[in-house]
PDB file of N, CA and C in Angstrom:
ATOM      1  N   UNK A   1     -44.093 -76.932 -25.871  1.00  0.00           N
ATOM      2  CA  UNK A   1     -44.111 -78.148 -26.670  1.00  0.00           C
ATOM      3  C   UNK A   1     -43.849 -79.343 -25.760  1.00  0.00           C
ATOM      4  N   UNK A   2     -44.487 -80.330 -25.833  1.00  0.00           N
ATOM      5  CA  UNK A   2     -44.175 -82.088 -25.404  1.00  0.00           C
ATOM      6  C   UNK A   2     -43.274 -82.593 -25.791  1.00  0.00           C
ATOM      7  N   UNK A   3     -42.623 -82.992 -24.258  1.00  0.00           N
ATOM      8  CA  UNK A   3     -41.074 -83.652 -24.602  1.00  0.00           C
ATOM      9  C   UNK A   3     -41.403 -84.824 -26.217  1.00  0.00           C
ATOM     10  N   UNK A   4     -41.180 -85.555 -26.454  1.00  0.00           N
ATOM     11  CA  UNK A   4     -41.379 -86.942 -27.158  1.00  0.00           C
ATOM     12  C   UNK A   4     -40.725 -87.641 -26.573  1.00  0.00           C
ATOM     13  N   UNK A   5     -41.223 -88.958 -26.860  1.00  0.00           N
ATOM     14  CA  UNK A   5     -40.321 -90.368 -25.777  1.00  0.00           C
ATOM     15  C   UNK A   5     -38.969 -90.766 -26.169  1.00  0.00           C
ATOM     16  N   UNK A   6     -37.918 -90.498 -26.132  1.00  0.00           N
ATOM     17  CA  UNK A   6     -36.834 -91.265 -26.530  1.00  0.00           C
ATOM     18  C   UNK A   6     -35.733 -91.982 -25.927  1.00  0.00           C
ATOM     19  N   UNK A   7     -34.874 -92.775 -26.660  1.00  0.00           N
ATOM     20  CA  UNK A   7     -34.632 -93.632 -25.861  1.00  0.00           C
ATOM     21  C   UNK A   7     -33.046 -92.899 -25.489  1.00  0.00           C
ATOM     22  N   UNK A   8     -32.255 -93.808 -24.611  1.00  0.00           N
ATOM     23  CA  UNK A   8     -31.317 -93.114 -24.137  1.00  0.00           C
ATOM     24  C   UNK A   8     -30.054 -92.796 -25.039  1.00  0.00           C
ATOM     25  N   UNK A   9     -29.693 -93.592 -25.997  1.00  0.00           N
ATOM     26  CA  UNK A   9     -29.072 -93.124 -27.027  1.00  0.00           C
ATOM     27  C   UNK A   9     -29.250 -91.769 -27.734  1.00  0.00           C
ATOM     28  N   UNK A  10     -30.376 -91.147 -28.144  1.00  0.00           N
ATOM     29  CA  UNK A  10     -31.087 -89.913 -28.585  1.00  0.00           C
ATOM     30  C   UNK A  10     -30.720 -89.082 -27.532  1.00  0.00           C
ATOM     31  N   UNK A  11     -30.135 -89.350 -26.012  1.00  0.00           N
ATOM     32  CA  UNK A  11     -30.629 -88.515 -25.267  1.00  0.00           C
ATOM     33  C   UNK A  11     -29.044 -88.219 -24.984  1.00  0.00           C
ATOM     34  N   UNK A  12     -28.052 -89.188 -25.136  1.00  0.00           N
ATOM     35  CA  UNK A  12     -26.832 -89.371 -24.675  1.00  0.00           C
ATOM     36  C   UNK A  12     -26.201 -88.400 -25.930  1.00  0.00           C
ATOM     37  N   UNK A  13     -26.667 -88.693 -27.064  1.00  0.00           N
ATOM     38  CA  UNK A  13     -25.974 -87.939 -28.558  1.00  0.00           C
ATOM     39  C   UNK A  13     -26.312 -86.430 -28.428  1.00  0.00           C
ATOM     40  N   UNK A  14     -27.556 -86.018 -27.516  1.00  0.00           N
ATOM     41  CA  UNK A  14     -28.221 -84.522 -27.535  1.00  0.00           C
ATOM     42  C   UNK A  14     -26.847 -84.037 -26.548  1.00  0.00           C
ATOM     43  N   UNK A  15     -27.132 -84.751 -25.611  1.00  0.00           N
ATOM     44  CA  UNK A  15     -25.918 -84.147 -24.545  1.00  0.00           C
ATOM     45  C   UNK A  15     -25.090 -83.860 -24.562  1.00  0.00           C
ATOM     46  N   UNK A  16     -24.461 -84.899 -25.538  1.00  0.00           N
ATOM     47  CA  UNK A  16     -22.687 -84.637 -26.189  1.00  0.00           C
ATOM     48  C   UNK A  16     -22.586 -83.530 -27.529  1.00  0.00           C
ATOM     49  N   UNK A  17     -23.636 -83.358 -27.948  1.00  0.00           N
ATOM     50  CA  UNK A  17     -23.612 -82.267 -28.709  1.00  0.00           C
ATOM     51  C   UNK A  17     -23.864 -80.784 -27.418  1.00  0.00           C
ATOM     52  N   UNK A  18     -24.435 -80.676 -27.066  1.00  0.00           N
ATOM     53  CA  UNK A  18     -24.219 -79.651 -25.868  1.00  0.00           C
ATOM     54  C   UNK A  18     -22.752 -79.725 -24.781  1.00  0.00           C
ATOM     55  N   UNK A  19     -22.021 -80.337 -25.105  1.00  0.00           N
ATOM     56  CA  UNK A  19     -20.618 -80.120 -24.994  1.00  0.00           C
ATOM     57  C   UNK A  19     -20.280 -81.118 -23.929  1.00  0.00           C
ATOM     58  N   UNK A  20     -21.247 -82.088 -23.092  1.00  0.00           N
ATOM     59  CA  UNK A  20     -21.145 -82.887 -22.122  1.00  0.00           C
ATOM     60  C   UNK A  20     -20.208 -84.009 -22.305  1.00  0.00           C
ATOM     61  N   UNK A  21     -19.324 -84.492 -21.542  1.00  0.00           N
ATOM     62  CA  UNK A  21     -18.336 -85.593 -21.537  1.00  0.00           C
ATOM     63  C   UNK A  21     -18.681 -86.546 -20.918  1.00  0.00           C
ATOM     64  N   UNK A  22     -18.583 -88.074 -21.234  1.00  0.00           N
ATOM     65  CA  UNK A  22     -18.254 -88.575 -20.562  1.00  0.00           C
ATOM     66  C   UNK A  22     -17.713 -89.254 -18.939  1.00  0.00           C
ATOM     67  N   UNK A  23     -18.433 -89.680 -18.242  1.00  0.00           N
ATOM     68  CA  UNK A  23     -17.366 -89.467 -16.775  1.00  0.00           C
ATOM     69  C   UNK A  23     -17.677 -90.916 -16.714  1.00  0.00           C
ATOM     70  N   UNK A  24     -16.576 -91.861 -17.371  1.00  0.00           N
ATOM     71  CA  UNK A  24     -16.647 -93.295 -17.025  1.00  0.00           C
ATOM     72  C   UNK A  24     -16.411 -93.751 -15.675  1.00  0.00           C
ATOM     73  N   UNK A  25     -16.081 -93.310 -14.702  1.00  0.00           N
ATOM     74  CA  UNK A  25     -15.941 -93.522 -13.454  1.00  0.00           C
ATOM     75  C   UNK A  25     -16.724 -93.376 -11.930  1.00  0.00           C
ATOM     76  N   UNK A  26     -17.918 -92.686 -13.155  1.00  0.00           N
ATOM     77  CA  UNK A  26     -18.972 -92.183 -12.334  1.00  0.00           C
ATOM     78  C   UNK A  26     -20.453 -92.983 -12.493  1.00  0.00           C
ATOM     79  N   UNK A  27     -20.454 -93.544 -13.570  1.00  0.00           N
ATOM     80  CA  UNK A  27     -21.597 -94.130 -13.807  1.00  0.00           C
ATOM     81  C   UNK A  27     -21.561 -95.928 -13.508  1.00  0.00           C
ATOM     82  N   UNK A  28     -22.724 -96.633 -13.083  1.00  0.00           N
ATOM     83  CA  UNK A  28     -21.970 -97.881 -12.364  1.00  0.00           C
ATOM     84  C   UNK A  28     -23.208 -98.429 -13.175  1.00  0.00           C
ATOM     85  N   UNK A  29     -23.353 -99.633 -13.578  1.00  0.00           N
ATOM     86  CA  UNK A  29     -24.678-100.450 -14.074  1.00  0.00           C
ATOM     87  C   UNK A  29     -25.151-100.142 -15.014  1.00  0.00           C
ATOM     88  N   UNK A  30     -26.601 -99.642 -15.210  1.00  0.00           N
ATOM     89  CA  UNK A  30     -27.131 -99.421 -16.224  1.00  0.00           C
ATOM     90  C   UNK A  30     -27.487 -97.925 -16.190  1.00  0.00           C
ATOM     91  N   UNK A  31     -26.573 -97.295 -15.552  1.00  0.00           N
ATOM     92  CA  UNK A  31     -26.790 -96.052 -15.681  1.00  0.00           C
ATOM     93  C   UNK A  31     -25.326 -94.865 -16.212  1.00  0.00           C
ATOM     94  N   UNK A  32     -25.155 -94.399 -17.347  1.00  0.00           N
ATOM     95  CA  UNK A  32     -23.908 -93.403 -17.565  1.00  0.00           C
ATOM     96  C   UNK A  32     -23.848 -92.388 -16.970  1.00  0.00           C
ATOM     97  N   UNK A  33     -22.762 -91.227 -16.645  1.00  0.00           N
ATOM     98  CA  UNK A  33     -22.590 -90.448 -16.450  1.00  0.00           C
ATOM     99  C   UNK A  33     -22.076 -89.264 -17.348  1.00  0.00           C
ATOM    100  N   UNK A  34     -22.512 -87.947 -17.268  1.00  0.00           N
ATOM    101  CA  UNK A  34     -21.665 -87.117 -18.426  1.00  0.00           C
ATOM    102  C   UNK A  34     -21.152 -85.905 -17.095  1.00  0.00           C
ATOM    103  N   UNK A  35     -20.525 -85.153 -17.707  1.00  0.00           N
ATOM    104  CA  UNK A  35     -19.908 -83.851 -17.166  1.00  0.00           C
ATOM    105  C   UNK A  35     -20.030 -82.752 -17.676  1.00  0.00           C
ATOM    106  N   UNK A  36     -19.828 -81.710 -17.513  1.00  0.00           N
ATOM    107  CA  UNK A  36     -19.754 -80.167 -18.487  1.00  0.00           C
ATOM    108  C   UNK A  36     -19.133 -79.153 -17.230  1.00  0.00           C
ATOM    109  N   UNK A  37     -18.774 -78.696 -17.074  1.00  0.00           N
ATOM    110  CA  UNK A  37     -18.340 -77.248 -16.329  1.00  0.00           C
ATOM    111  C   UNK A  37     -19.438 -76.111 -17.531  1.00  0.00           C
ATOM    112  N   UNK A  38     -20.329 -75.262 -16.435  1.00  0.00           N
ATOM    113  CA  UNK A  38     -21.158 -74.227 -16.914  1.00  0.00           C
ATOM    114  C   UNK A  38     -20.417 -73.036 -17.347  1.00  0.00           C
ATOM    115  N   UNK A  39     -20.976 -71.749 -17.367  1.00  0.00           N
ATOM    116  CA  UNK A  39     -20.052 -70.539 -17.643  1.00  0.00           C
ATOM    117  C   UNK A  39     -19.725 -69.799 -16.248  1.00  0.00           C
ATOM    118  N   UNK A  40     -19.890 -70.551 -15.098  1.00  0.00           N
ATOM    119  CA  UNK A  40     -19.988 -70.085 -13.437  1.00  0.00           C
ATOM    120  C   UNK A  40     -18.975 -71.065 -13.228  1.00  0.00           C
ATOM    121  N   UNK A  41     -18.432 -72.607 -14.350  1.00  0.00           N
ATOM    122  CA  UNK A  41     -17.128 -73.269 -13.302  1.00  0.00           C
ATOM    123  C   UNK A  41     -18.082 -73.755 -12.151  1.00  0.00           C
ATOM    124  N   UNK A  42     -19.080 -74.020 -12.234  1.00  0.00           N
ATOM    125  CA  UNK A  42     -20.081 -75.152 -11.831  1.00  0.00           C
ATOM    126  C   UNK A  42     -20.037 -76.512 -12.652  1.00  0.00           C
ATOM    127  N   UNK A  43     -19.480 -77.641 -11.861  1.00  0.00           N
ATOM    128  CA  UNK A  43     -19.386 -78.789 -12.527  1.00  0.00           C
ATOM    129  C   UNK A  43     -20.931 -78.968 -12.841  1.00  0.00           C
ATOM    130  N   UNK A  44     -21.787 -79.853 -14.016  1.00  0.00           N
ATOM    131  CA  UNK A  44     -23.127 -79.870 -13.873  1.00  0.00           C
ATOM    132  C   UNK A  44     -22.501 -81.941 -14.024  1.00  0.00           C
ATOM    133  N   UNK A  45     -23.619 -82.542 -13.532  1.00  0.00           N
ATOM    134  CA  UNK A  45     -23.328 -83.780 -13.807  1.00  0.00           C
ATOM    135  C   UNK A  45     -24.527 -84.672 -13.928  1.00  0.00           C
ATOM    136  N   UNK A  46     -24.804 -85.399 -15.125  1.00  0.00           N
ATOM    137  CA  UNK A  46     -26.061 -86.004 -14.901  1.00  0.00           C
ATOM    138  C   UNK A  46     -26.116 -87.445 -15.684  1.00  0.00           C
ATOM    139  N   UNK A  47     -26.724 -87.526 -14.938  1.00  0.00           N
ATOM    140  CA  UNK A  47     -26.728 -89.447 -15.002  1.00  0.00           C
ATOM    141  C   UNK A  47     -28.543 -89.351 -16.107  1.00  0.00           C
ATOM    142  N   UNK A  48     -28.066 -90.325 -17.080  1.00  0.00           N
ATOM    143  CA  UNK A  48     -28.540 -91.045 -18.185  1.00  0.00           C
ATOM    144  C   UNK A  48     -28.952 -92.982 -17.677  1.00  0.00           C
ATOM    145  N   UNK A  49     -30.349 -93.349 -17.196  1.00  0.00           N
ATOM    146  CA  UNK A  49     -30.188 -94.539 -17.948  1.00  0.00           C
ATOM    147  C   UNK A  49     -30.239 -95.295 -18.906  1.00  0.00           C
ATOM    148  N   UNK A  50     -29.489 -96.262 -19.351  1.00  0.00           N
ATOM    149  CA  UNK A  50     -29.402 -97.045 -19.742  1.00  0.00           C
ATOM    150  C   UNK A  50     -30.944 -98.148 -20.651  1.00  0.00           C
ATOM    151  N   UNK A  51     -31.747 -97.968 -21.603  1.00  0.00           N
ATOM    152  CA  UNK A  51     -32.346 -98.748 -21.656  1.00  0.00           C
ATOM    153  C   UNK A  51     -33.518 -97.996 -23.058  1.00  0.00           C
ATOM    154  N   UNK A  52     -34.182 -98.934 -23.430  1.00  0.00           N
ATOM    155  CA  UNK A  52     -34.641 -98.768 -24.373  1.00  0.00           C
ATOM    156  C   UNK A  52     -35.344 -97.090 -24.311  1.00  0.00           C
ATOM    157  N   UNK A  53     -36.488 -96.796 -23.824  1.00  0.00           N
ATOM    158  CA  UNK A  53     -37.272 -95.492 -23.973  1.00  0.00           C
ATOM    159  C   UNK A  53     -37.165 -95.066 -22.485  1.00  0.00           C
ATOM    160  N   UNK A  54     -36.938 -93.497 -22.310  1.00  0.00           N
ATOM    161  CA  UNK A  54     -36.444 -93.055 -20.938  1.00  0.00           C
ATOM    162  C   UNK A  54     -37.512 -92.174 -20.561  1.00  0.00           C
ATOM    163  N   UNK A  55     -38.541 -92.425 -19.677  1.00  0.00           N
ATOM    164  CA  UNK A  55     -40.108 -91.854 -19.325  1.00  0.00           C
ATOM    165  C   UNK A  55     -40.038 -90.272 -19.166  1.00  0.00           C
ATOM    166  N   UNK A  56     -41.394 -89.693 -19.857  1.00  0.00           N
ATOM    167  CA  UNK A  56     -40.741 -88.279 -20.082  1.00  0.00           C
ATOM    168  C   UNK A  56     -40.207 -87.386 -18.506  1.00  0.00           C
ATOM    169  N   UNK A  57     -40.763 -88.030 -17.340  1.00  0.00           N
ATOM    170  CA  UNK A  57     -40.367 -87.453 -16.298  1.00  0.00           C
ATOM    171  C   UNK A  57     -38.781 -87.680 -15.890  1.00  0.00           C
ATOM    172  N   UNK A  58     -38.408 -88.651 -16.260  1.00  0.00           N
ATOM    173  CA  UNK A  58     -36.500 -88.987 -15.831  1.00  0.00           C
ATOM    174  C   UNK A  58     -36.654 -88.384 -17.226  1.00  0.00           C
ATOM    175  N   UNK A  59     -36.749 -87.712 -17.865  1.00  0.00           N
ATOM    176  CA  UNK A  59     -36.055 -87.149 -19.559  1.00  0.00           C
ATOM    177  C   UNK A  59     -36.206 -85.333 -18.695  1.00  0.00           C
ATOM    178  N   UNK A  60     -37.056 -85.023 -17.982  1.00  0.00           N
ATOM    179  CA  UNK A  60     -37.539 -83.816 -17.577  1.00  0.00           C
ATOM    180  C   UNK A  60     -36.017 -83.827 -16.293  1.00  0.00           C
ATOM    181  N   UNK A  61     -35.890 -84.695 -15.280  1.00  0.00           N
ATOM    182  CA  UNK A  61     -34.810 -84.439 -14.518  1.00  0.00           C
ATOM    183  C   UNK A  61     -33.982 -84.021 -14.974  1.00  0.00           C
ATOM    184  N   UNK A  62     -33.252 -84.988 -15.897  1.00  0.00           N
ATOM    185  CA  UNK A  62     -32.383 -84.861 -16.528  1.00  0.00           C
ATOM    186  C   UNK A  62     -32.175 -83.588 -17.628  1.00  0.00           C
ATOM    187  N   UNK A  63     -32.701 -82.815 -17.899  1.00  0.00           N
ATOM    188  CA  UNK A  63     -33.153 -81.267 -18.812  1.00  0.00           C
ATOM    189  C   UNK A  63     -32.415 -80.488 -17.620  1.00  0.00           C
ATOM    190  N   UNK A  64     -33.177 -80.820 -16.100  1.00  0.00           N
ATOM    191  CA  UNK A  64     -32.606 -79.838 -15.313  1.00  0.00           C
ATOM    192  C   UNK A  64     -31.120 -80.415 -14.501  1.00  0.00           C
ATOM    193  N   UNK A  65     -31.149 -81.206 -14.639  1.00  0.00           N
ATOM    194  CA  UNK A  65     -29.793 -81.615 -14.193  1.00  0.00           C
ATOM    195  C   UNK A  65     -28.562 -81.019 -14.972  1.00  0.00           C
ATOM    196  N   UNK A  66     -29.056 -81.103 -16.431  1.00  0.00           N
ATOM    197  CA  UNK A  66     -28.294 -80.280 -17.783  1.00  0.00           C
ATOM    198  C   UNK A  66     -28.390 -78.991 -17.933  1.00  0.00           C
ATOM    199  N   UNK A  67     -28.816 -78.225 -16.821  1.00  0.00           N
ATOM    200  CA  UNK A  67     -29.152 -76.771 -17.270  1.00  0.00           C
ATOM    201  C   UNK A  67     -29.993 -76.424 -18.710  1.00  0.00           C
ATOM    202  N   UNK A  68     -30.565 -77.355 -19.337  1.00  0.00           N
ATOM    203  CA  UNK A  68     -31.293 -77.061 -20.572  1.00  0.00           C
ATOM    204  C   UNK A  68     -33.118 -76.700 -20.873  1.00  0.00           C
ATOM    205  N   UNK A  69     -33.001 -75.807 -21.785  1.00  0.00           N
ATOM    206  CA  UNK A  69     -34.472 -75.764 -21.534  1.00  0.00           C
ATOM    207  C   UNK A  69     -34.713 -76.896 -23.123  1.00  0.00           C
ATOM    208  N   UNK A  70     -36.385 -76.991 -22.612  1.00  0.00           N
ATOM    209  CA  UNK A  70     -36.611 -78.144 -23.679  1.00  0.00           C
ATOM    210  C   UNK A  70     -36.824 -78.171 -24.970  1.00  0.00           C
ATOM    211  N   UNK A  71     -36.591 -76.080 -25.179  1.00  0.00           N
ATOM    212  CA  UNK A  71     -36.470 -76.034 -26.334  1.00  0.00           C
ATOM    213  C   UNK A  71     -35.125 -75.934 -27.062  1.00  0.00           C
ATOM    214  N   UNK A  72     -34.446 -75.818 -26.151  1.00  0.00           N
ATOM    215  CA  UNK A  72     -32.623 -76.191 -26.439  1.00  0.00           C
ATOM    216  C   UNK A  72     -32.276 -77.285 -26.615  1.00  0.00           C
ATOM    217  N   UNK A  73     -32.929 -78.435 -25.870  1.00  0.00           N
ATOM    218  CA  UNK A  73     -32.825 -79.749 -25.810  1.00  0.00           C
ATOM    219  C   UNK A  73     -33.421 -80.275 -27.377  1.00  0.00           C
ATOM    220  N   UNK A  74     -34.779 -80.003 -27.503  1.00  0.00           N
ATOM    221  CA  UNK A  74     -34.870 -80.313 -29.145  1.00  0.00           C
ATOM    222  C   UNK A  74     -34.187 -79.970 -30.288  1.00  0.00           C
ATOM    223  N   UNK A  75     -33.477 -78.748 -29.699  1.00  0.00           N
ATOM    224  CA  UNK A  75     -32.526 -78.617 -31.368  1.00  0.00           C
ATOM    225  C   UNK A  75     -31.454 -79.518 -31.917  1.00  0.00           C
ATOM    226  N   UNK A  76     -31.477 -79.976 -30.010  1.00  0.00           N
ATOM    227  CA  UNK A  76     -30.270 -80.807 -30.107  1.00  0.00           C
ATOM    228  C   UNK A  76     -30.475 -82.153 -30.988  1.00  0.00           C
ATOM    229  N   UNK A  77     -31.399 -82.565 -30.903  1.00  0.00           N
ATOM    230  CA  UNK A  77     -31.852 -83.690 -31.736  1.00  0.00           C
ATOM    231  C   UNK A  77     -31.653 -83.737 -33.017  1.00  0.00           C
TER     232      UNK A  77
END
């Protein structure tokens, strides 16, 4: 299935429902940061920007930056 375009809010709410935190200290400008420790105690960490619609290729990094596949990622929605 095709990602769909969304914007970073949609993408920040999917994440935090997949258990990701916050890392205010990590993200600088227009870009956030989240956190998660995996089931290996592998920190995973991935940066979100900031801005209206997030192109499906930075939406695709970010899937693997999250350890998620994109059909995990849609439920999250």
């Amino acid at each position: 299935m095709r990602l769909p375009s969304l914007s970073s809010k949609d993408i920040i709410r999917a994440l935090r429902k997949a258990g990701f935190d916050e890392a205010p200290q990590r993200g600088k400008g227009s870009h956030r940061a989240f956190v998660k420790k995996d089931s290996t105690g592998r920190v995973r960490l991935v940066i979100v920007p900031q801005g209206k619609d997030v192109p499906r290729g930075t939406l695709v990094a970010i899937l693997e930056q999250a350890g998620l596949s994109k059909d995990d990622f849609l439920q999250l929605l």
